[in-house]
PDB file of N, CA and C in Angstrom:
ATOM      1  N   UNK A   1      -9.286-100.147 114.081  1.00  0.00           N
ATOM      2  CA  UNK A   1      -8.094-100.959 114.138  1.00  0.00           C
ATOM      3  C   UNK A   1      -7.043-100.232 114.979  1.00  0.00           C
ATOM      4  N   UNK A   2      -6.406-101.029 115.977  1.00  0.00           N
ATOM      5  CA  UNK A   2      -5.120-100.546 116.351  1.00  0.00           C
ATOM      6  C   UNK A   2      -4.157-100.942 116.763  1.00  0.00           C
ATOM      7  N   UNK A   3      -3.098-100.660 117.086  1.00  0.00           N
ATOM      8  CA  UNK A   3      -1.800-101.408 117.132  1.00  0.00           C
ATOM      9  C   UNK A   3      -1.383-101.779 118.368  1.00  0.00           C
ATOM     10  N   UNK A   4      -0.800-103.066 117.958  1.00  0.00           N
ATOM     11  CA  UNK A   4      -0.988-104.048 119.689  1.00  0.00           C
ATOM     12  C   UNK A   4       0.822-104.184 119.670  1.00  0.00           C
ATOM     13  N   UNK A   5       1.400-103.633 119.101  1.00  0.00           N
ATOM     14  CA  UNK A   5       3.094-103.420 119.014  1.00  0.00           C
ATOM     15  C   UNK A   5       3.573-102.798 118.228  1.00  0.00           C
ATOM     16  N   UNK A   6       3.844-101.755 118.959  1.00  0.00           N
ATOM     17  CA  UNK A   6       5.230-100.386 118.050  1.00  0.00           C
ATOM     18  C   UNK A   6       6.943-100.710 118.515  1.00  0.00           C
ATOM     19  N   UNK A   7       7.595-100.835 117.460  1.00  0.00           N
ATOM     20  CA  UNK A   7       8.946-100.771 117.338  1.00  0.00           C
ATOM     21  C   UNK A   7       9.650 -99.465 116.486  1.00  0.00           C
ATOM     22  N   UNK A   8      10.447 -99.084 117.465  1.00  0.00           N
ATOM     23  CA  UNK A   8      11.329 -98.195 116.991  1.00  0.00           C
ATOM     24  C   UNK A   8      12.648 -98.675 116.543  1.00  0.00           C
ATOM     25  N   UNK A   9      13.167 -99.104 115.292  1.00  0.00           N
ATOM     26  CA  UNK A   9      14.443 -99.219 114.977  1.00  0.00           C
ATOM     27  C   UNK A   9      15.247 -98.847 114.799  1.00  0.00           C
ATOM     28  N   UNK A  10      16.183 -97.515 115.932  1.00  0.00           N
ATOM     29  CA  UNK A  10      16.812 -96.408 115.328  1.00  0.00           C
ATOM     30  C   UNK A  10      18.123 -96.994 114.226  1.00  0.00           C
ATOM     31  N   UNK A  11      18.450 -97.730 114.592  1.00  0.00           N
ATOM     32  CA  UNK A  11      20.244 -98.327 113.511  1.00  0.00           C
ATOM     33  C   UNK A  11      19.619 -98.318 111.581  1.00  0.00           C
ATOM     34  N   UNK A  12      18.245 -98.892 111.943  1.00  0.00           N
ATOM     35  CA  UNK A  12      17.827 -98.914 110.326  1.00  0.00           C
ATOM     36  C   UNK A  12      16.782 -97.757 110.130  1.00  0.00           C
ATOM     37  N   UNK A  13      16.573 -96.941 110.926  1.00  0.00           N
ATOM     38  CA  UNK A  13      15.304 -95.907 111.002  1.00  0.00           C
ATOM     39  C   UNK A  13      14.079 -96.344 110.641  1.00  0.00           C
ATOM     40  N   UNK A  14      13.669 -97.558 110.668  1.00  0.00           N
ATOM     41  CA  UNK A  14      12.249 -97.771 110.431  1.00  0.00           C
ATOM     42  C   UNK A  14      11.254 -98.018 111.875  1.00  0.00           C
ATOM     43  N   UNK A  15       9.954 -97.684 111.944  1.00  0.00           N
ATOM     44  CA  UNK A  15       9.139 -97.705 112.635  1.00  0.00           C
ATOM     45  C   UNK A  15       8.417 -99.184 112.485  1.00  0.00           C
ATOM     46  N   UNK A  16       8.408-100.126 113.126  1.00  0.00           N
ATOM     47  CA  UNK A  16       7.293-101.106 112.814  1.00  0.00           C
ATOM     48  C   UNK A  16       6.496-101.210 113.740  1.00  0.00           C
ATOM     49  N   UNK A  17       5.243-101.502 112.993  1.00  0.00           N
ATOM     50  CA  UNK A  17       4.014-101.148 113.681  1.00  0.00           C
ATOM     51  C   UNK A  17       3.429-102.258 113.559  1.00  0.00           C
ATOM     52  N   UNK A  18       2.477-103.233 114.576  1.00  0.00           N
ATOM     53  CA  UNK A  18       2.059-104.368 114.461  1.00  0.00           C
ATOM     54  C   UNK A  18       0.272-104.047 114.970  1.00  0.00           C
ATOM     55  N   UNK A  19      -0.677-104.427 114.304  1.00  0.00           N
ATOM     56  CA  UNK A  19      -1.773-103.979 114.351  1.00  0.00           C
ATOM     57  C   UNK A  19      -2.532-105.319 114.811  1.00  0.00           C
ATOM     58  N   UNK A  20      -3.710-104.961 115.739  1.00  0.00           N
ATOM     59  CA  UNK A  20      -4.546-106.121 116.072  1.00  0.00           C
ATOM     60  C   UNK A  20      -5.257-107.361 115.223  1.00  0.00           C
ATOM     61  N   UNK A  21      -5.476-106.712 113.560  1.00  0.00           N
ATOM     62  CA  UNK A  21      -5.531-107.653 112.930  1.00  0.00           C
ATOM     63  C   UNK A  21      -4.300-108.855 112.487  1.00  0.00           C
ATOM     64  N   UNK A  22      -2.984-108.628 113.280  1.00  0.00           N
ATOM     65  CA  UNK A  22      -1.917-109.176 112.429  1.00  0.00           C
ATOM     66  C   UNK A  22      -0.792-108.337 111.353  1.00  0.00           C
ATOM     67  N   UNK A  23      -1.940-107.807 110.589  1.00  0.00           N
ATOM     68  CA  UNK A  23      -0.786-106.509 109.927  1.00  0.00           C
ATOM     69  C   UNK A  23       0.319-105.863 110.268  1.00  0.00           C
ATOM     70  N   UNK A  24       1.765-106.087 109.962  1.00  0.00           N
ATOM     71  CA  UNK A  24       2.703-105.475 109.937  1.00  0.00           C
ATOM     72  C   UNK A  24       3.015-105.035 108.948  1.00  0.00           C
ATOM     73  N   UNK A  25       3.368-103.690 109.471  1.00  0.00           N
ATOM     74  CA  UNK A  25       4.331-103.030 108.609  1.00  0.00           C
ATOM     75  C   UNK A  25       5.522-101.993 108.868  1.00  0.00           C
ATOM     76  N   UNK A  26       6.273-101.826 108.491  1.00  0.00           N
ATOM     77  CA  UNK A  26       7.940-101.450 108.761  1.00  0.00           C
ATOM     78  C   UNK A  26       7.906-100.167 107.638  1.00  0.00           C
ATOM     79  N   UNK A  27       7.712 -99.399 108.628  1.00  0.00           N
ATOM     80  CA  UNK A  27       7.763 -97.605 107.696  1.00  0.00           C
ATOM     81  C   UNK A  27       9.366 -96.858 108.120  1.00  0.00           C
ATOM     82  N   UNK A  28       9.928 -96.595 106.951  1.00  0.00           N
ATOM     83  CA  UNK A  28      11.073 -95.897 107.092  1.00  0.00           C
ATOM     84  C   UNK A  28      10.586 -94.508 107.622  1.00  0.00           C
ATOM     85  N   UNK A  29      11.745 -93.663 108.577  1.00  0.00           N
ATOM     86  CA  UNK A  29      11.821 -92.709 109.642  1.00  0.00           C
ATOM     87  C   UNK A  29      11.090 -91.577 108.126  1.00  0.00           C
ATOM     88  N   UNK A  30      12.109 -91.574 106.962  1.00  0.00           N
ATOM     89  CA  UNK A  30      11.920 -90.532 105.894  1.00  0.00           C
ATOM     90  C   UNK A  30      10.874 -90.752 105.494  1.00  0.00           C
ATOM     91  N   UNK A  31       9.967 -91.458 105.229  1.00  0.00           N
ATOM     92  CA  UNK A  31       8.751 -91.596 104.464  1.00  0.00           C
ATOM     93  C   UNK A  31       7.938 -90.896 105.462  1.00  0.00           C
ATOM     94  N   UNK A  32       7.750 -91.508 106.962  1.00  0.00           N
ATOM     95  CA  UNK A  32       6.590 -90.779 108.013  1.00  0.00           C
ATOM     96  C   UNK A  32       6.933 -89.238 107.640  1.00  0.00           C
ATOM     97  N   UNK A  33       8.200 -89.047 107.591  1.00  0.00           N
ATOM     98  CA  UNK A  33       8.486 -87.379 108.175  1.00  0.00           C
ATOM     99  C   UNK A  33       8.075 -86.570 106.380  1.00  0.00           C
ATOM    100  N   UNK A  34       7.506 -87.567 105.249  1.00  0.00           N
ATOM    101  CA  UNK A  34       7.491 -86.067 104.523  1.00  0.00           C
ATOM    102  C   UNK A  34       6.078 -86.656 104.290  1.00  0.00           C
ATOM    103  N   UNK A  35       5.615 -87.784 105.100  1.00  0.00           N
ATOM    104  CA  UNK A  35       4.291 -87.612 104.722  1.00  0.00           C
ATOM    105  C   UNK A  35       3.355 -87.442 106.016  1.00  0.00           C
ATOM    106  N   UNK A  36       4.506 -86.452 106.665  1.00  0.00           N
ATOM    107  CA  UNK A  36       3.391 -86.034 108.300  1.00  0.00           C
ATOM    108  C   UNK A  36       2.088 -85.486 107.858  1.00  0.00           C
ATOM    109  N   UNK A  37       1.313 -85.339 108.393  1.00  0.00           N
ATOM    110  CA  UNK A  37      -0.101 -84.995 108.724  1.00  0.00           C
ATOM    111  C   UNK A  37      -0.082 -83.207 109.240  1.00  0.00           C
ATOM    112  N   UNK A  38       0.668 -83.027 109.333  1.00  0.00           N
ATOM    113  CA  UNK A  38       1.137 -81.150 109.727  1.00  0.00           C
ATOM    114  C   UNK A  38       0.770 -80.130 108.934  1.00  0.00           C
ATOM    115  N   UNK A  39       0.666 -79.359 109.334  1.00  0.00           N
ATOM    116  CA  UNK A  39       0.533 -78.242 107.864  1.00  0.00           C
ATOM    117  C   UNK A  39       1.518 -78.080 107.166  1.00  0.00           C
ATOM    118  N   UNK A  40       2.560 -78.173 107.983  1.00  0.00           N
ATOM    119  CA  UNK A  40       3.938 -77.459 107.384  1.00  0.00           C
ATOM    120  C   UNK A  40       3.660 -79.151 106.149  1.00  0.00           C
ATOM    121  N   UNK A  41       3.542 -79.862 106.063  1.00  0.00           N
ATOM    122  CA  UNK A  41       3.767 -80.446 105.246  1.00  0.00           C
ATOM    123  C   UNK A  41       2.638 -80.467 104.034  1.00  0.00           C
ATOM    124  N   UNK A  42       1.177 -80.482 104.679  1.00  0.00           N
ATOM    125  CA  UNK A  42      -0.446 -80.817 103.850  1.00  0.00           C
ATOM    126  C   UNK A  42      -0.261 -79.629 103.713  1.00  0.00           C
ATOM    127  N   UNK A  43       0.215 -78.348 104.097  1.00  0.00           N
ATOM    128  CA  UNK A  43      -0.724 -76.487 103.616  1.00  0.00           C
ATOM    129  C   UNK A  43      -1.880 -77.085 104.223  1.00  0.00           C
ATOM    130  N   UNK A  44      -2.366 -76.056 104.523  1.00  0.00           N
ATOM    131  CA  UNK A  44      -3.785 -75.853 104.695  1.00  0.00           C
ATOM    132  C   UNK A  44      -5.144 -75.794 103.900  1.00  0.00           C
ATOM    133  N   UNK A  45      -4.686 -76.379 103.005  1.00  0.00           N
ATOM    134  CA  UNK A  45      -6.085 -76.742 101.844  1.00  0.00           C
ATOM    135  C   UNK A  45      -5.489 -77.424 100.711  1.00  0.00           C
ATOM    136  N   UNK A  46      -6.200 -78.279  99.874  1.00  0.00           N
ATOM    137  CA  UNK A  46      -5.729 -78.818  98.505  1.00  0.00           C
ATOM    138  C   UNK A  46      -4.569 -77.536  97.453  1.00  0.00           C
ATOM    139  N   UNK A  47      -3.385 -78.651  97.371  1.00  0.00           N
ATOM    140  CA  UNK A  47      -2.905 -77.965  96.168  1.00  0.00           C
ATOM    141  C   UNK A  47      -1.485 -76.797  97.122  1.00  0.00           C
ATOM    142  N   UNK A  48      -2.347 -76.873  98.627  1.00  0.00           N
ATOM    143  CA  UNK A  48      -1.062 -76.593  99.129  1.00  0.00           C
ATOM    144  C   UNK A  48      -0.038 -76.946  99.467  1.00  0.00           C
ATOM    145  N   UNK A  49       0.046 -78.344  99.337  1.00  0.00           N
ATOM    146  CA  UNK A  49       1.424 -79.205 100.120  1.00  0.00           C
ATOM    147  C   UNK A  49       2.903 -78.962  99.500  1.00  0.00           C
ATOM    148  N   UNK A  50       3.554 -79.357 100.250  1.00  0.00           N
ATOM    149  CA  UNK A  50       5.292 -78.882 100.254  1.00  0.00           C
ATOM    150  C   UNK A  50       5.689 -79.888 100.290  1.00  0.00           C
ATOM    151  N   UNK A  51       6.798 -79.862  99.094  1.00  0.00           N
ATOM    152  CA  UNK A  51       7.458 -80.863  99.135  1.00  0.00           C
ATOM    153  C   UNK A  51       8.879 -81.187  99.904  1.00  0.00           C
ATOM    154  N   UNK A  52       8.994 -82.146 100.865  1.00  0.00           N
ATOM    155  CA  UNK A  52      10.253 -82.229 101.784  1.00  0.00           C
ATOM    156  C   UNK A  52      11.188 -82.599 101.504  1.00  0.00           C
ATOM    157  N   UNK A  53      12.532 -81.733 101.470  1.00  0.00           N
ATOM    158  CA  UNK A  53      13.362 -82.079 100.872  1.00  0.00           C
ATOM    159  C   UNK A  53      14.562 -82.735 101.950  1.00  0.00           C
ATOM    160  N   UNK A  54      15.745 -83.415 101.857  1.00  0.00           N
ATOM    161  CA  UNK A  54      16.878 -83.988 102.343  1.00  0.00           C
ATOM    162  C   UNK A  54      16.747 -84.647 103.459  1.00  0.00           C
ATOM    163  N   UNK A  55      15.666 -85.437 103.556  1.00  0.00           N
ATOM    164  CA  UNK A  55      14.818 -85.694 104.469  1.00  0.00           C
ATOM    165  C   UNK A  55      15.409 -87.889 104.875  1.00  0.00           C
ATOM    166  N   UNK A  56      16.166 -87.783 103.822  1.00  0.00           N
ATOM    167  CA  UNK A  56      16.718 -89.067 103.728  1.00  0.00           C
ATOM    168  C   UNK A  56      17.587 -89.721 104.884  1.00  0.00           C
ATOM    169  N   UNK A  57      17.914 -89.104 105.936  1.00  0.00           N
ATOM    170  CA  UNK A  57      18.661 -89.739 107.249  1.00  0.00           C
ATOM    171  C   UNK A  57      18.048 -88.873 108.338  1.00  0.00           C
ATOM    172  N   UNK A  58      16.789 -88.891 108.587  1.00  0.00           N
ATOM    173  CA  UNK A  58      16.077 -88.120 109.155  1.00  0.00           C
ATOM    174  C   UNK A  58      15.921 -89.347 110.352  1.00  0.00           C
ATOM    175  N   UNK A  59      15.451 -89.012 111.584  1.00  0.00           N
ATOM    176  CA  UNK A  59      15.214 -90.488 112.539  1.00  0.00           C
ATOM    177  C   UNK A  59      14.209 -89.566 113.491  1.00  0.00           C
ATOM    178  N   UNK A  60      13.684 -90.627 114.195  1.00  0.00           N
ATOM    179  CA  UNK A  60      12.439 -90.207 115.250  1.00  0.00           C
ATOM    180  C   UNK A  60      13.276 -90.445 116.315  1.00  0.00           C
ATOM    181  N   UNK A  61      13.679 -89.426 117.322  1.00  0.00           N
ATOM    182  CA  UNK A  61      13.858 -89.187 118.615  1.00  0.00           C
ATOM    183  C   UNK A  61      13.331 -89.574 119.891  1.00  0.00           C
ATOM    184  N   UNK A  62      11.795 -89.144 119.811  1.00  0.00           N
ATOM    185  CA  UNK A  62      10.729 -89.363 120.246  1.00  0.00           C
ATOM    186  C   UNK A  62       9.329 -89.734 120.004  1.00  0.00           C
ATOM    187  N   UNK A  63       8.599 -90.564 120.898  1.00  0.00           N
ATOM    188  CA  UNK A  63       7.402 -90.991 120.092  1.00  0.00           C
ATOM    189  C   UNK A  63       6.234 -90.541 121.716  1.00  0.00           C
ATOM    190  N   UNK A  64       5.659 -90.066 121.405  1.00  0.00           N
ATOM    191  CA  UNK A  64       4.055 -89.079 122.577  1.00  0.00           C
ATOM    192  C   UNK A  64       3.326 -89.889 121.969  1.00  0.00           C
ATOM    193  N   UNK A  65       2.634 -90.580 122.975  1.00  0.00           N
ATOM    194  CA  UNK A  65       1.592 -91.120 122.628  1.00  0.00           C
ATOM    195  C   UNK A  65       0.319 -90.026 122.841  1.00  0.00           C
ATOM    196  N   UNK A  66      -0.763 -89.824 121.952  1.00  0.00           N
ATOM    197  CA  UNK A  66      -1.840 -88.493 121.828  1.00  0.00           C
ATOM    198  C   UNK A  66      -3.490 -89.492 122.161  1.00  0.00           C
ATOM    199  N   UNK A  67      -3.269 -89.601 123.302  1.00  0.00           N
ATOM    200  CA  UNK A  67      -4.574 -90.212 123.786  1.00  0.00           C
ATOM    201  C   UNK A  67      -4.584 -91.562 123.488  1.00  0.00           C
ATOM    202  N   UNK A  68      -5.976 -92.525 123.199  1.00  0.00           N
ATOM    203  CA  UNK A  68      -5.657 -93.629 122.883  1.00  0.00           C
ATOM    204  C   UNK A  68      -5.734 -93.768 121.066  1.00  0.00           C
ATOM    205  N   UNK A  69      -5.866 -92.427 120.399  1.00  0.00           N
ATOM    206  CA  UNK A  69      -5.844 -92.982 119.181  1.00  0.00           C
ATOM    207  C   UNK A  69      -4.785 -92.816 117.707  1.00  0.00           C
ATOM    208  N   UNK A  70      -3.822 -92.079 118.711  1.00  0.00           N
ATOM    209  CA  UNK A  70      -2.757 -91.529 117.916  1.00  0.00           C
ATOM    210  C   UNK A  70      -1.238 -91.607 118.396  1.00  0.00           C
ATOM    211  N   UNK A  71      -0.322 -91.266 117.545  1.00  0.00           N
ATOM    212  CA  UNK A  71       1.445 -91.295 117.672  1.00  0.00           C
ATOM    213  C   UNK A  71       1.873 -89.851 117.394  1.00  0.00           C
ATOM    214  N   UNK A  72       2.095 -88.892 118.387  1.00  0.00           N
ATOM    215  CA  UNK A  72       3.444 -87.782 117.889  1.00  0.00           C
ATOM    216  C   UNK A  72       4.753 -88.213 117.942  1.00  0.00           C
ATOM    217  N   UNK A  73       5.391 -87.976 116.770  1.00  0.00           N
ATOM    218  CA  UNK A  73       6.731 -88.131 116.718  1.00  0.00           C
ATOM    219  C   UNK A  73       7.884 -86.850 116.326  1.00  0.00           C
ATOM    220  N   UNK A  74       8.735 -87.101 117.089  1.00  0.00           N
ATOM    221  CA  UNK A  74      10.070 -85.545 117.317  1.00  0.00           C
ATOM    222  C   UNK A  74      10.849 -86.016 116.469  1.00  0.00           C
ATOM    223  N   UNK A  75      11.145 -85.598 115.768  1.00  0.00           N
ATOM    224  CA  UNK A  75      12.177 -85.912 114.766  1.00  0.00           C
ATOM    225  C   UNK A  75      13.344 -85.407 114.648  1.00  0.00           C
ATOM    226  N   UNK A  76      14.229 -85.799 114.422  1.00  0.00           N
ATOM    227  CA  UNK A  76      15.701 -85.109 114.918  1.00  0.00           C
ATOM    228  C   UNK A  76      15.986 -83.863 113.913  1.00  0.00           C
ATOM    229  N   UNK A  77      15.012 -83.887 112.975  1.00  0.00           N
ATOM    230  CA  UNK A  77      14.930 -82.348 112.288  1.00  0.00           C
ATOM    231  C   UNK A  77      14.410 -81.475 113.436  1.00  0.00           C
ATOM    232  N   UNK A  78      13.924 -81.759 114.166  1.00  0.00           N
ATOM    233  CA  UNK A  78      13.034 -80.802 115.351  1.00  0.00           C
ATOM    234  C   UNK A  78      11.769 -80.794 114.634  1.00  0.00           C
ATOM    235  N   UNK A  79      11.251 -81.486 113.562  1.00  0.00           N
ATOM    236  CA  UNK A  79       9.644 -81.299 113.066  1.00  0.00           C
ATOM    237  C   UNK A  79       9.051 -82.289 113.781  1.00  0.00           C
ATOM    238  N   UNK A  80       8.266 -81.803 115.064  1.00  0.00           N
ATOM    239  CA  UNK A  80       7.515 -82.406 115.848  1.00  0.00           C
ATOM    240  C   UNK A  80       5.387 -82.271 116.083  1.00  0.00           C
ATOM    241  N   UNK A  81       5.102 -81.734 114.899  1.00  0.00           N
ATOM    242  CA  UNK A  81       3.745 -81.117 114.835  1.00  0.00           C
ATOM    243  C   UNK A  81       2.626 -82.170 114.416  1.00  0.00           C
ATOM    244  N   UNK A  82       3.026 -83.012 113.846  1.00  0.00           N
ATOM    245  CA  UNK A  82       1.934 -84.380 112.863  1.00  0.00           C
ATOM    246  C   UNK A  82       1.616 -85.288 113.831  1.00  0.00           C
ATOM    247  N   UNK A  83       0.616 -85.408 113.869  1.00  0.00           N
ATOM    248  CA  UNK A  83      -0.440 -86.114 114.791  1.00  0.00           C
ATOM    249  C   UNK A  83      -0.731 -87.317 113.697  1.00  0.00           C
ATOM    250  N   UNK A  84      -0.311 -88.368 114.199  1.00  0.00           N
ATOM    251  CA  UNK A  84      -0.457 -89.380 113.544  1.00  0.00           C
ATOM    252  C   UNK A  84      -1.517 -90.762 113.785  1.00  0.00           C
ATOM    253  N   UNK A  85      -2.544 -90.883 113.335  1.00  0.00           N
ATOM    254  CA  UNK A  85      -3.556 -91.362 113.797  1.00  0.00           C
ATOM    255  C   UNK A  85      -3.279 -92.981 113.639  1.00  0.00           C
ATOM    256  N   UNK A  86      -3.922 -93.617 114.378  1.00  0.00           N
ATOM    257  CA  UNK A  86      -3.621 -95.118 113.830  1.00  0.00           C
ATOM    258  C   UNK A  86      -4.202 -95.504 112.795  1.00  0.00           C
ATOM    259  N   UNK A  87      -5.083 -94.916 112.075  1.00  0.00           N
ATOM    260  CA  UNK A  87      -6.012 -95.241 110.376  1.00  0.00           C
ATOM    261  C   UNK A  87      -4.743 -94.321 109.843  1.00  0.00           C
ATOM    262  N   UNK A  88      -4.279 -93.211 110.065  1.00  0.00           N
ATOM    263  CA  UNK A  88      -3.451 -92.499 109.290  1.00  0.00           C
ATOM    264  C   UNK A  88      -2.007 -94.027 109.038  1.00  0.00           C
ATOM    265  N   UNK A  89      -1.547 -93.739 110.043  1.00  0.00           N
ATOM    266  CA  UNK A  89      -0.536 -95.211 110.031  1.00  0.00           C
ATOM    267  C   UNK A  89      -0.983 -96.140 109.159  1.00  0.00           C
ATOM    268  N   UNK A  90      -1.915 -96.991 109.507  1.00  0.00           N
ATOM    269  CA  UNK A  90      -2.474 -98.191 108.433  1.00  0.00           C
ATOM    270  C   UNK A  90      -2.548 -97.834 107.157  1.00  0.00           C
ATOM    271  N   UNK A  91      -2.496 -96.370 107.130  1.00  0.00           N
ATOM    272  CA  UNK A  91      -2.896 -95.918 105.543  1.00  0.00           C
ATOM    273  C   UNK A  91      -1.550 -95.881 104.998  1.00  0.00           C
ATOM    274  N   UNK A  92      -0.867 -94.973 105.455  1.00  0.00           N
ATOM    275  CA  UNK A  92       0.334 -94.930 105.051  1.00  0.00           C
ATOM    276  C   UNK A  92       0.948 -96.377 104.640  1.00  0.00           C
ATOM    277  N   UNK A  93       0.693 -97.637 105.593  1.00  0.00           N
ATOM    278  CA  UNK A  93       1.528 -98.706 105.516  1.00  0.00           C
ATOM    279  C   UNK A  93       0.628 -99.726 104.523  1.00  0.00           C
ATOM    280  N   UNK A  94      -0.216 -99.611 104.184  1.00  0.00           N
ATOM    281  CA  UNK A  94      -1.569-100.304 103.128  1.00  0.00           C
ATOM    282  C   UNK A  94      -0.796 -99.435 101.437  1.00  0.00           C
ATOM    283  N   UNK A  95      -0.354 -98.176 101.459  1.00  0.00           N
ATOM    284  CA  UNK A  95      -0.327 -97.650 100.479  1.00  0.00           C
ATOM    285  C   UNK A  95       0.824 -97.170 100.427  1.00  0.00           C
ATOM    286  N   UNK A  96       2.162 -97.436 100.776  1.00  0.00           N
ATOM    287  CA  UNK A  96       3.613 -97.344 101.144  1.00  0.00           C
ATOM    288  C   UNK A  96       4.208 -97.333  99.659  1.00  0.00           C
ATOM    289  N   UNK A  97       3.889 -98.311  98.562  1.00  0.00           N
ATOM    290  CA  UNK A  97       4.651 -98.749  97.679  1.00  0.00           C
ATOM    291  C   UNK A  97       3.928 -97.693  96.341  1.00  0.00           C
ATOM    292  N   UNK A  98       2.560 -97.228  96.670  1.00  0.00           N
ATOM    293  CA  UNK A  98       2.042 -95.873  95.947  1.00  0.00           C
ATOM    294  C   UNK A  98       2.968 -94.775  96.230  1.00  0.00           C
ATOM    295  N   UNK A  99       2.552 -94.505  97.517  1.00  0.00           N
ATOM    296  CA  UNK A  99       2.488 -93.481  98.111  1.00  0.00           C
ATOM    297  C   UNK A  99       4.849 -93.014  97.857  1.00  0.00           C
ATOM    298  N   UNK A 100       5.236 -94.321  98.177  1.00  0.00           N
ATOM    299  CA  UNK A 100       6.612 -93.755  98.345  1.00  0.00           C
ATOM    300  C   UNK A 100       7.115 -93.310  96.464  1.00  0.00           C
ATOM    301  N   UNK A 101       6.075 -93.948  95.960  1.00  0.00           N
ATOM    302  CA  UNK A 101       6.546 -93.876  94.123  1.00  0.00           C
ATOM    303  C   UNK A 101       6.130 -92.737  93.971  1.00  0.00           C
ATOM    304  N   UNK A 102       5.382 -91.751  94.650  1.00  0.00           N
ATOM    305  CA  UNK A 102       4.616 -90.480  94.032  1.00  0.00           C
ATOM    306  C   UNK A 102       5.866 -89.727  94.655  1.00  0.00           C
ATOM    307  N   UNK A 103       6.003 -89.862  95.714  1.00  0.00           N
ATOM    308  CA  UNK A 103       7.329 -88.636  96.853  1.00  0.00           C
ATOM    309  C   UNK A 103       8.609 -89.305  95.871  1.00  0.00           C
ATOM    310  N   UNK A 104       8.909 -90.035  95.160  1.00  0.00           N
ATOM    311  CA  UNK A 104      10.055 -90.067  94.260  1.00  0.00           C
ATOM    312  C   UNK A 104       9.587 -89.533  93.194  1.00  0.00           C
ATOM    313  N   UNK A 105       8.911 -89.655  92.639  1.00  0.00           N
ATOM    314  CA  UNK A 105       8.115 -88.811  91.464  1.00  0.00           C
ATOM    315  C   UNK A 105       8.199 -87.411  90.961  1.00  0.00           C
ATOM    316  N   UNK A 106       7.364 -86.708  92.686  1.00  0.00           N
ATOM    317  CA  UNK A 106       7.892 -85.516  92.787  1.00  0.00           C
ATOM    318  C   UNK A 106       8.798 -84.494  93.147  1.00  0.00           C
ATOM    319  N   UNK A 107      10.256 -85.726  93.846  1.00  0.00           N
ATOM    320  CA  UNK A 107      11.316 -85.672  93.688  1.00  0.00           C
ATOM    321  C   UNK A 107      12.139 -85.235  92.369  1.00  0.00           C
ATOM    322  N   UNK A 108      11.459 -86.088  91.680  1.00  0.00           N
ATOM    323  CA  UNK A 108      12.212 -86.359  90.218  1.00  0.00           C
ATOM    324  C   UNK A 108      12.042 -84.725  89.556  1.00  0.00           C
ATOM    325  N   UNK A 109      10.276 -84.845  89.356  1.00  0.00           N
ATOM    326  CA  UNK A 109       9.988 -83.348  88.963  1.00  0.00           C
ATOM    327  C   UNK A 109      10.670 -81.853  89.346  1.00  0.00           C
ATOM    328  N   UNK A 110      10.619 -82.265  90.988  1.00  0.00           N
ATOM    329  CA  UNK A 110      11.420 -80.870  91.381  1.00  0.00           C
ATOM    330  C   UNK A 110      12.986 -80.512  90.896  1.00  0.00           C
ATOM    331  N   UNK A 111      13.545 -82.007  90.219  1.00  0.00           N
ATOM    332  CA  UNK A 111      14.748 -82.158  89.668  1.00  0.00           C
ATOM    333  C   UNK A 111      15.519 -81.843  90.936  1.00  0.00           C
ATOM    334  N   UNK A 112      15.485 -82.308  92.179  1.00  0.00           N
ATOM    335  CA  UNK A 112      15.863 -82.813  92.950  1.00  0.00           C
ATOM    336  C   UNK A 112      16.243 -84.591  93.377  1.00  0.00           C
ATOM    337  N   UNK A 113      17.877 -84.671  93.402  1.00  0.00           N
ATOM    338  CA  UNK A 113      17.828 -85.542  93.209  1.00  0.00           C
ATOM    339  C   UNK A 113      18.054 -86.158  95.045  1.00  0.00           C
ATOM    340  N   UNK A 114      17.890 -87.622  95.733  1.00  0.00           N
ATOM    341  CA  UNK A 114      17.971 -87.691  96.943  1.00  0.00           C
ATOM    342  C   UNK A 114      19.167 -88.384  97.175  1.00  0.00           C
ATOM    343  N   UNK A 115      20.001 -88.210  98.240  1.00  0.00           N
ATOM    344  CA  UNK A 115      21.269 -88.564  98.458  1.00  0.00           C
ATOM    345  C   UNK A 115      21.540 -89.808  98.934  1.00  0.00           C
ATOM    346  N   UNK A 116      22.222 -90.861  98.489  1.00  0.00           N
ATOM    347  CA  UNK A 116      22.190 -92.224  98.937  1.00  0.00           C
ATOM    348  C   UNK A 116      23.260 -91.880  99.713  1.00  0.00           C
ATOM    349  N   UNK A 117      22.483 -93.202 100.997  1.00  0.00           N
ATOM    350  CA  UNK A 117      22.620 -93.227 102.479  1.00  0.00           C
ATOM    351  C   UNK A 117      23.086 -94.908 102.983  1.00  0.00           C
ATOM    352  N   UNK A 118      24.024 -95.051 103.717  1.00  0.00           N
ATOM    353  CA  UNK A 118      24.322 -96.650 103.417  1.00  0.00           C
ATOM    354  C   UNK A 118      23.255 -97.214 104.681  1.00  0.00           C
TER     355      UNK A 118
END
């Protein structure tokens, strides 16, 4: 599967991504950036990952396209390393409403709380 239209929305920071089957989906800038594909974010084996913190008005700068099957994105943190695959994308955007309840979750746990942003 791959995507036949990328939008960058910097005013609302979301990414929307439109895929050859029809599938859209609209990923906020903060969700891609703490669930990059990087080490600095996965560690390098199970059980290593880091959790990203203040990551809530974070925006993509830049978007590298990485051959025909992937997205790098620069992030105005300067974390520019996650190679973002287009199954990685679909995954993320198939499992957004999991995936963003676990990164509040372990928000919660770290007793970190995240700063509302208008």
């Amino acid at each position: 599967m791959k995507p036949v239209d990328i939008k960058l929305h910097q005013k609302s920071r979301v990414l929307e991504i439109e895929y050859d089957d029809g599938t859209v989906f609209q990923l906020p800038c903060e969700y891609l950036r703490v669930y990059s594909p990087s080490a600095e974010v996965t560690g390098h084996g199970p059980g290593q990952e880091v959790l990203q913190l203040n990551k809530e008005e974070v925006t993509i700068e830049a978007i590298e396209p990485q051959g025909n099957y992937a997205l790098k994105f620069m992030f105005d943190d300067k974390h520019d390393t996650g190679i973002y695959t287009w199954e990685y994308l679909f995954e993320l955007g198939s499992n957004y409403d999991t995936k963003w309840q676990d990164y509040l979750d372990r928000l919660k746990a770290a007793k970190h709380e995240r700063r509302k942003i208008d």
